[in-house]
PDB file of N, CA and C in Angstrom:
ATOM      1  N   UNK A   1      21.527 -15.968 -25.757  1.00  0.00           N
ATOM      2  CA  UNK A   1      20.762 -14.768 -25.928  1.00  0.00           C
ATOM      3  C   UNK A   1      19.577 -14.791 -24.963  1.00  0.00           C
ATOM      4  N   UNK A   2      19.185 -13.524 -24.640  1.00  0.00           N
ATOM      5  CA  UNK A   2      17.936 -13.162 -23.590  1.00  0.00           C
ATOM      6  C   UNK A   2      16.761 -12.687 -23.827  1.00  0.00           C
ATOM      7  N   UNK A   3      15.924 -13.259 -23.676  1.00  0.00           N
ATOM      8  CA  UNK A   3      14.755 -12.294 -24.026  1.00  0.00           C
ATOM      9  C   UNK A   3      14.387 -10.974 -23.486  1.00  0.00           C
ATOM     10  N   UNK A   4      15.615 -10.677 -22.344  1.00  0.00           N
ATOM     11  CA  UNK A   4      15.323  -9.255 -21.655  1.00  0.00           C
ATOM     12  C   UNK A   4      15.476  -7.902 -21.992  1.00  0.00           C
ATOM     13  N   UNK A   5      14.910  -7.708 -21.975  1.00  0.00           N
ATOM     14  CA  UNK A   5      15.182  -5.895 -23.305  1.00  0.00           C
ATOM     15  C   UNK A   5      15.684  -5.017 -21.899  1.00  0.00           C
ATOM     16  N   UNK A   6      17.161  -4.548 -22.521  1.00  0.00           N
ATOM     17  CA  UNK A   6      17.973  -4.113 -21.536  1.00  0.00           C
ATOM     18  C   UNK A   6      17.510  -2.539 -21.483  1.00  0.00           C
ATOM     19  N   UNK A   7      16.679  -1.555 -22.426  1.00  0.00           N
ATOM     20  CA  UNK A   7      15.919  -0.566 -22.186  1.00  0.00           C
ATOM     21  C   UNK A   7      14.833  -0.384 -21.817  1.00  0.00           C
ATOM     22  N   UNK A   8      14.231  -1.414 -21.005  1.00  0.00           N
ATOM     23  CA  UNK A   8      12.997  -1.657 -20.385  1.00  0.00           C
ATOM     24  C   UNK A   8      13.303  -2.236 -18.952  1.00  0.00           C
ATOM     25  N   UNK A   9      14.145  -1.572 -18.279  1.00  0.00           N
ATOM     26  CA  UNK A   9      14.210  -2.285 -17.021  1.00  0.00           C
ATOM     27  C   UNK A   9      12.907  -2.618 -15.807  1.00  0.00           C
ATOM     28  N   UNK A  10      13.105  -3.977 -15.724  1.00  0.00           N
ATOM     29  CA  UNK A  10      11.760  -4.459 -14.681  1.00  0.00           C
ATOM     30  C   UNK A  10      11.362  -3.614 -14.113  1.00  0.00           C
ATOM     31  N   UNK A  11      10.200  -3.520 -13.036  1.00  0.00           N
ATOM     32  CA  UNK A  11       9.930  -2.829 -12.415  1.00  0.00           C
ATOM     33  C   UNK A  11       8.862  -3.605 -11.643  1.00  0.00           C
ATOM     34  N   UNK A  12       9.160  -3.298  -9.932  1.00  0.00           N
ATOM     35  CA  UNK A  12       8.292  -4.910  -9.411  1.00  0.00           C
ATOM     36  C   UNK A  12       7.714  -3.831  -7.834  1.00  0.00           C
ATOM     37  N   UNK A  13       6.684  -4.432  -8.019  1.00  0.00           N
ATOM     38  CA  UNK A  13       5.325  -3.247  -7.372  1.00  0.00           C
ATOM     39  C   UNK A  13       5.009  -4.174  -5.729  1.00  0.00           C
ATOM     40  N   UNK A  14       5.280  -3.480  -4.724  1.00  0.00           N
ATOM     41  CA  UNK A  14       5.360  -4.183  -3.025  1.00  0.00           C
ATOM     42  C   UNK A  14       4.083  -3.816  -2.544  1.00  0.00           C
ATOM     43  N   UNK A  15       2.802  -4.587  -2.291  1.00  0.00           N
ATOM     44  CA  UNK A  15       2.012  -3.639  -1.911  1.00  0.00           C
ATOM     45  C   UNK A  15       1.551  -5.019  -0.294  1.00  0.00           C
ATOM     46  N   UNK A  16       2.316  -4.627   0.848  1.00  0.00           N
ATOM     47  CA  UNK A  16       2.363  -5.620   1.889  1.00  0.00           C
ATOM     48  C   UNK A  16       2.884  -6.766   1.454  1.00  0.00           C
ATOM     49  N   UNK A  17       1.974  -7.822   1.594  1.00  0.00           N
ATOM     50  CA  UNK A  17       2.935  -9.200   1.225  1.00  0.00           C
ATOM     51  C   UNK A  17       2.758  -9.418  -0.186  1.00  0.00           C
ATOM     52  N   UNK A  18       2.234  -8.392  -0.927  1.00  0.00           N
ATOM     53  CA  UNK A  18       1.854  -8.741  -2.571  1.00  0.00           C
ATOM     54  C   UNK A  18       2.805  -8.610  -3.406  1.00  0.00           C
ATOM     55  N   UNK A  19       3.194  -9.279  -4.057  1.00  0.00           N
ATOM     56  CA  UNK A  19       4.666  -9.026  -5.153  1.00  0.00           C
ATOM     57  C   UNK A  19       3.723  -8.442  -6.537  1.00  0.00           C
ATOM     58  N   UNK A  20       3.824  -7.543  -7.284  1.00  0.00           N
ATOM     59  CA  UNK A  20       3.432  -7.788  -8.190  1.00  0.00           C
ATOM     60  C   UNK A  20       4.390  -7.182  -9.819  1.00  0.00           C
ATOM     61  N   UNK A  21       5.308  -7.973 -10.778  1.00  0.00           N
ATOM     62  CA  UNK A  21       5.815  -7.598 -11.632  1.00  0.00           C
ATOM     63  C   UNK A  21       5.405  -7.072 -12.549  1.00  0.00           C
ATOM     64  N   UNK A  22       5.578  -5.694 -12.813  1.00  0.00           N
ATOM     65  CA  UNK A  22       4.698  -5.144 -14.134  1.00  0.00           C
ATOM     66  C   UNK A  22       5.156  -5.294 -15.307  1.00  0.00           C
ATOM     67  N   UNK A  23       4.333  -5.265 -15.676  1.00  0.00           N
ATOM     68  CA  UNK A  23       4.203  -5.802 -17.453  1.00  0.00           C
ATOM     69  C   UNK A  23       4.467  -4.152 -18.540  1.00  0.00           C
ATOM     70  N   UNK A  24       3.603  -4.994 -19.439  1.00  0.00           N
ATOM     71  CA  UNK A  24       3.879  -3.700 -20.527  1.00  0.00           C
ATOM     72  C   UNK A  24       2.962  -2.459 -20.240  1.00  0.00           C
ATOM     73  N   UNK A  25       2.073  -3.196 -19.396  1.00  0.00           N
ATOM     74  CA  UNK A  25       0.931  -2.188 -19.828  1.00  0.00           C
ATOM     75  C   UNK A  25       0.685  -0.851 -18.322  1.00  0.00           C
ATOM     76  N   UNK A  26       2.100  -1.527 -17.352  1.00  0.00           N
ATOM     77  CA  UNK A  26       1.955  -0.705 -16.426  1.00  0.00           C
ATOM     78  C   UNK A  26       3.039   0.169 -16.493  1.00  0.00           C
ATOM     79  N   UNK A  27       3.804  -0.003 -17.578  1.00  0.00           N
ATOM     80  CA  UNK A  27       5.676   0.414 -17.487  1.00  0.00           C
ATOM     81  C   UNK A  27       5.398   1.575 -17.882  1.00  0.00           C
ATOM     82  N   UNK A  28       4.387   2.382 -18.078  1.00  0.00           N
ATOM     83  CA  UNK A  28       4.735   4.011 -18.766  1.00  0.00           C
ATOM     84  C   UNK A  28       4.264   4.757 -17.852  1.00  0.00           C
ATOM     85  N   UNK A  29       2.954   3.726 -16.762  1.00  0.00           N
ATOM     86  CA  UNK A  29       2.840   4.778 -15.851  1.00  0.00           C
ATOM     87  C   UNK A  29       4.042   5.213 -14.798  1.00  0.00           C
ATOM     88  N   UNK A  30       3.551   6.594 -14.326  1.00  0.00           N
ATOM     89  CA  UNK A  30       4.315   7.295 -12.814  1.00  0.00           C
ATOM     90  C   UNK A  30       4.066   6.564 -11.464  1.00  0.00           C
ATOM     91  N   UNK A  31       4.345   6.575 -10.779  1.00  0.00           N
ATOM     92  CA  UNK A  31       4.116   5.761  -9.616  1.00  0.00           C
ATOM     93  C   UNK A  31       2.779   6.372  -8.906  1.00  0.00           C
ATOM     94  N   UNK A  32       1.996   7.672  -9.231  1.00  0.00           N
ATOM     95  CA  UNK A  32       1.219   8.722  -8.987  1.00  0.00           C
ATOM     96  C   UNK A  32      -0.302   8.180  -9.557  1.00  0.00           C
ATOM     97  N   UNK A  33       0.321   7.280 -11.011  1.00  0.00           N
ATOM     98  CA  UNK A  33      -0.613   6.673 -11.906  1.00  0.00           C
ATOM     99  C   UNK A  33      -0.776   5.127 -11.453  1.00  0.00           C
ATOM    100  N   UNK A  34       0.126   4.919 -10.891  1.00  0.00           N
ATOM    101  CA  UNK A  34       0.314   3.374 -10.468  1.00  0.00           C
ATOM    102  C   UNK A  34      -0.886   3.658  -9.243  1.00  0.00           C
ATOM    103  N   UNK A  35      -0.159   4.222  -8.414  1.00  0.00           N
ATOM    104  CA  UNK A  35      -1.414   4.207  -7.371  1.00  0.00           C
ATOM    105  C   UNK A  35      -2.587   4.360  -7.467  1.00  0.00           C
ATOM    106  N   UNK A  36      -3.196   5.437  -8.328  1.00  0.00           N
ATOM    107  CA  UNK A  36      -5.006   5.403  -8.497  1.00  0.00           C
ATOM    108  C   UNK A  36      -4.809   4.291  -9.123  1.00  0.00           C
ATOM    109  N   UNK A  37      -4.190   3.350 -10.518  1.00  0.00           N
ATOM    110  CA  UNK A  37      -4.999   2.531 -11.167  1.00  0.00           C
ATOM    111  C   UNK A  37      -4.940   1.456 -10.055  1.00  0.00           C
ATOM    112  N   UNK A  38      -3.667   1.270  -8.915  1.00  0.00           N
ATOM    113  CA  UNK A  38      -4.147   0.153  -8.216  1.00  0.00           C
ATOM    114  C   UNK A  38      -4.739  -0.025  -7.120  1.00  0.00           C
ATOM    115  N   UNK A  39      -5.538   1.348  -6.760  1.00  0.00           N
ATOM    116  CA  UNK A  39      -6.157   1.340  -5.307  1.00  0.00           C
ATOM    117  C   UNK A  39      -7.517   0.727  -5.391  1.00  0.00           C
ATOM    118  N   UNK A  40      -8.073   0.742  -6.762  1.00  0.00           N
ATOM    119  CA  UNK A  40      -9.765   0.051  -6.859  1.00  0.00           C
ATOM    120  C   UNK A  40      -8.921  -1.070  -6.481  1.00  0.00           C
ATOM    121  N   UNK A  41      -8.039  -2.034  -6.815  1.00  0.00           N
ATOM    122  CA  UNK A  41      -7.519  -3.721  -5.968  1.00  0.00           C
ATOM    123  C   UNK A  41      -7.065  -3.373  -4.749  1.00  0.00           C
ATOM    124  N   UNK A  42      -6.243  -2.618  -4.059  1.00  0.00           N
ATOM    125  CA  UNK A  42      -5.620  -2.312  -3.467  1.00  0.00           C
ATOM    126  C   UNK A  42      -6.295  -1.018  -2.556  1.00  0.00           C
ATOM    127  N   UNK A  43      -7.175  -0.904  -1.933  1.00  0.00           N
ATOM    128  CA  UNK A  43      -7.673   0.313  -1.238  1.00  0.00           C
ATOM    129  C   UNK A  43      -6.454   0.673  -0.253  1.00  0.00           C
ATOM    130  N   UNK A  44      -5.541  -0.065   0.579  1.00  0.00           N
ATOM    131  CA  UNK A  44      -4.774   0.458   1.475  1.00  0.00           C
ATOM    132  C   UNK A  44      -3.859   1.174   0.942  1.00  0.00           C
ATOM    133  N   UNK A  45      -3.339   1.460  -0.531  1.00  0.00           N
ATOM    134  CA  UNK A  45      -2.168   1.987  -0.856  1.00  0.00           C
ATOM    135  C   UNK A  45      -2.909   3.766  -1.408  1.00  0.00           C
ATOM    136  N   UNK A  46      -4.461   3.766  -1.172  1.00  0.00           N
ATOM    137  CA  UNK A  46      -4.638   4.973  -1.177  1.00  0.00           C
ATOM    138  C   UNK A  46      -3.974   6.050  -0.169  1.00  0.00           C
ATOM    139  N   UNK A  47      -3.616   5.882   0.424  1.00  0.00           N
ATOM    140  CA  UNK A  47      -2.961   6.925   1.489  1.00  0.00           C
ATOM    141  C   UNK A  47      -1.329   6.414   2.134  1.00  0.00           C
ATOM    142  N   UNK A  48      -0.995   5.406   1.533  1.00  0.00           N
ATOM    143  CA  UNK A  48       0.147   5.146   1.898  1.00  0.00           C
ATOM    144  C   UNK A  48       1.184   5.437   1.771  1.00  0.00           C
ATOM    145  N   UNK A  49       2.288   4.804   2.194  1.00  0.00           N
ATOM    146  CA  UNK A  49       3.540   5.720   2.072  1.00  0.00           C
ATOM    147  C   UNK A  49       4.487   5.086   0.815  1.00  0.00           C
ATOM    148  N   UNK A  50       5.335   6.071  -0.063  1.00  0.00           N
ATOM    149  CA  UNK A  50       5.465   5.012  -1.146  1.00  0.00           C
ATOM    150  C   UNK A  50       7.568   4.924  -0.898  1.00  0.00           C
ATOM    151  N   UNK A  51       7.558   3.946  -1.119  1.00  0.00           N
ATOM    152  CA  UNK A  51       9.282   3.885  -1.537  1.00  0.00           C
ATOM    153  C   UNK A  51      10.278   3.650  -2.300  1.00  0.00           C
ATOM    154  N   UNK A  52      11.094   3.843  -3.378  1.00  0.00           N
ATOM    155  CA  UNK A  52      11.805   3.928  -4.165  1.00  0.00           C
ATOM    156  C   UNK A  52      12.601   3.256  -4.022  1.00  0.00           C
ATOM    157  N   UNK A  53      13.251   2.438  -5.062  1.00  0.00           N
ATOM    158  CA  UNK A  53      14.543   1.910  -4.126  1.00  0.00           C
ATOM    159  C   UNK A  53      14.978   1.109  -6.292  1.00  0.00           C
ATOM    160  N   UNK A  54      16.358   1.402  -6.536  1.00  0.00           N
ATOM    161  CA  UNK A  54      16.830   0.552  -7.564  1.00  0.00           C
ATOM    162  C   UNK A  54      17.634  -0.340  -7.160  1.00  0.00           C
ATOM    163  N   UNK A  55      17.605  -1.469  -7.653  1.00  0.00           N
ATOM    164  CA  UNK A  55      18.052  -3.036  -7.554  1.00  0.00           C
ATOM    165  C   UNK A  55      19.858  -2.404  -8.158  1.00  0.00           C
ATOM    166  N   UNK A  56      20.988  -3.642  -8.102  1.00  0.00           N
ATOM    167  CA  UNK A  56      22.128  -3.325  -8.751  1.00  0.00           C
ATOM    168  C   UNK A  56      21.694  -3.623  -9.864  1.00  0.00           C
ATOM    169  N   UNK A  57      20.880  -4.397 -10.035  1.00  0.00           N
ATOM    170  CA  UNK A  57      20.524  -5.155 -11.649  1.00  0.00           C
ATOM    171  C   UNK A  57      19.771  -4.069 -12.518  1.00  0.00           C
ATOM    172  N   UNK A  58      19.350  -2.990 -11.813  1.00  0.00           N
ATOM    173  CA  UNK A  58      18.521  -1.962 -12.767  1.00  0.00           C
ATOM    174  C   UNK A  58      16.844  -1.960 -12.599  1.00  0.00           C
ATOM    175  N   UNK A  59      16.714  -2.853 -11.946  1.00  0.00           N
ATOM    176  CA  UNK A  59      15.173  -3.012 -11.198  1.00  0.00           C
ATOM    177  C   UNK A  59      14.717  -2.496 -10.723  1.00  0.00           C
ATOM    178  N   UNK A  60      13.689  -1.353 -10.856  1.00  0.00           N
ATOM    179  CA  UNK A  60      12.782  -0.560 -10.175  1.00  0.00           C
ATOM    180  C   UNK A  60      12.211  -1.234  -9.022  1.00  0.00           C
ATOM    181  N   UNK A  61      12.111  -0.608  -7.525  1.00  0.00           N
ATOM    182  CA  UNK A  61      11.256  -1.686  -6.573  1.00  0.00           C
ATOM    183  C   UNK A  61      10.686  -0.517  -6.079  1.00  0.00           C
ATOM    184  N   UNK A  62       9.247   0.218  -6.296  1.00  0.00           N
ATOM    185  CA  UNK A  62       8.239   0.327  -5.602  1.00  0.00           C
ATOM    186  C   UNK A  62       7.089  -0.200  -4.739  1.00  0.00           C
ATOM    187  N   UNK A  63       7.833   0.343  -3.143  1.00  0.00           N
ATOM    188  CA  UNK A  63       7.043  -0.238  -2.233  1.00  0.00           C
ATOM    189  C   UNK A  63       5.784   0.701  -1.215  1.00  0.00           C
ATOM    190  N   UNK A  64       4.627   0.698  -1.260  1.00  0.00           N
ATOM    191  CA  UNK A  64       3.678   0.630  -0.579  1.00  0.00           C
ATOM    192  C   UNK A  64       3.737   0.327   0.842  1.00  0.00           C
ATOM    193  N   UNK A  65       4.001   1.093   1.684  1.00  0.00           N
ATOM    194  CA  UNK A  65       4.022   0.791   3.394  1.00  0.00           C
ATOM    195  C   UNK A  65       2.716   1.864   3.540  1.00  0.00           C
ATOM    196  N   UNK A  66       1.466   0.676   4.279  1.00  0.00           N
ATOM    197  CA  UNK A  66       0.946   1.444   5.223  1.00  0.00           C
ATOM    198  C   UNK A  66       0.608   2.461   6.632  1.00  0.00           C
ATOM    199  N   UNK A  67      -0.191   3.691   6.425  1.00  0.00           N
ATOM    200  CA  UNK A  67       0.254   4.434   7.236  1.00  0.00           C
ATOM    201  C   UNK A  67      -0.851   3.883   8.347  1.00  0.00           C
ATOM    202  N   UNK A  68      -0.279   3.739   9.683  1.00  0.00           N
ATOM    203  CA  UNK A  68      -1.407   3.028  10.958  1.00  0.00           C
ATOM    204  C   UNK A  68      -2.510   4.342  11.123  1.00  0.00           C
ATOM    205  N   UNK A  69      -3.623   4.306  10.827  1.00  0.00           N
ATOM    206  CA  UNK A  69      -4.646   5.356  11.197  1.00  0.00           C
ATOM    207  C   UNK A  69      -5.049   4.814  12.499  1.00  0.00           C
ATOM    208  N   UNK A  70      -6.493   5.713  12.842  1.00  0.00           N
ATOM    209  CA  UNK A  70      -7.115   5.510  14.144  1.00  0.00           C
ATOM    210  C   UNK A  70      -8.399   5.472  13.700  1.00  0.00           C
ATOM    211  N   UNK A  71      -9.122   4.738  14.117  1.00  0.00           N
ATOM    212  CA  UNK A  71     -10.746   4.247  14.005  1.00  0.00           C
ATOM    213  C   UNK A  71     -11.632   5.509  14.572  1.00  0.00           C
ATOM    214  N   UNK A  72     -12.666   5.912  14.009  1.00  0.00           N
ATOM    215  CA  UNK A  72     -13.669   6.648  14.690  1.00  0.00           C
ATOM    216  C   UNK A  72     -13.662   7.937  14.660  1.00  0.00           C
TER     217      UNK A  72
END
């Protein structure tokens, strides 16, 4: 037996080289909500580009690619 609750599929957050697996307390937000709560840690994913992508296993993978600005 598993401790994995098969109606709660993972969901694992790319923000550059940062892995980060969410828990309980991030699983209800939208990815809209994900981003403001994680841009106070994360300032680069304020304007970034976001990407979707499901695992075969049922794994949510939202990824964070920055967009290259220009200085000045």
């Amino acid at each position: 037996m598993t401790d994995h609750n098969p109606t709660q599929p993972t969901r694992i957050l790319k923000i550059g080289a940062t892995r980060i697996v969410a828990d309980a307390s991030l699983s209800h937000l939208n990815p809209e909500q994900l981003r403001e709560t994680l841009k106070i840690t994360y300032p680069e994913i304020a304007h970034a580009t976001l990407r979707e992508t499901t695992l075969d296993d049922g794994t949510q993978v939202l990824e964070w690619s920055a967009i290259p600005g220009r200085k000045g």
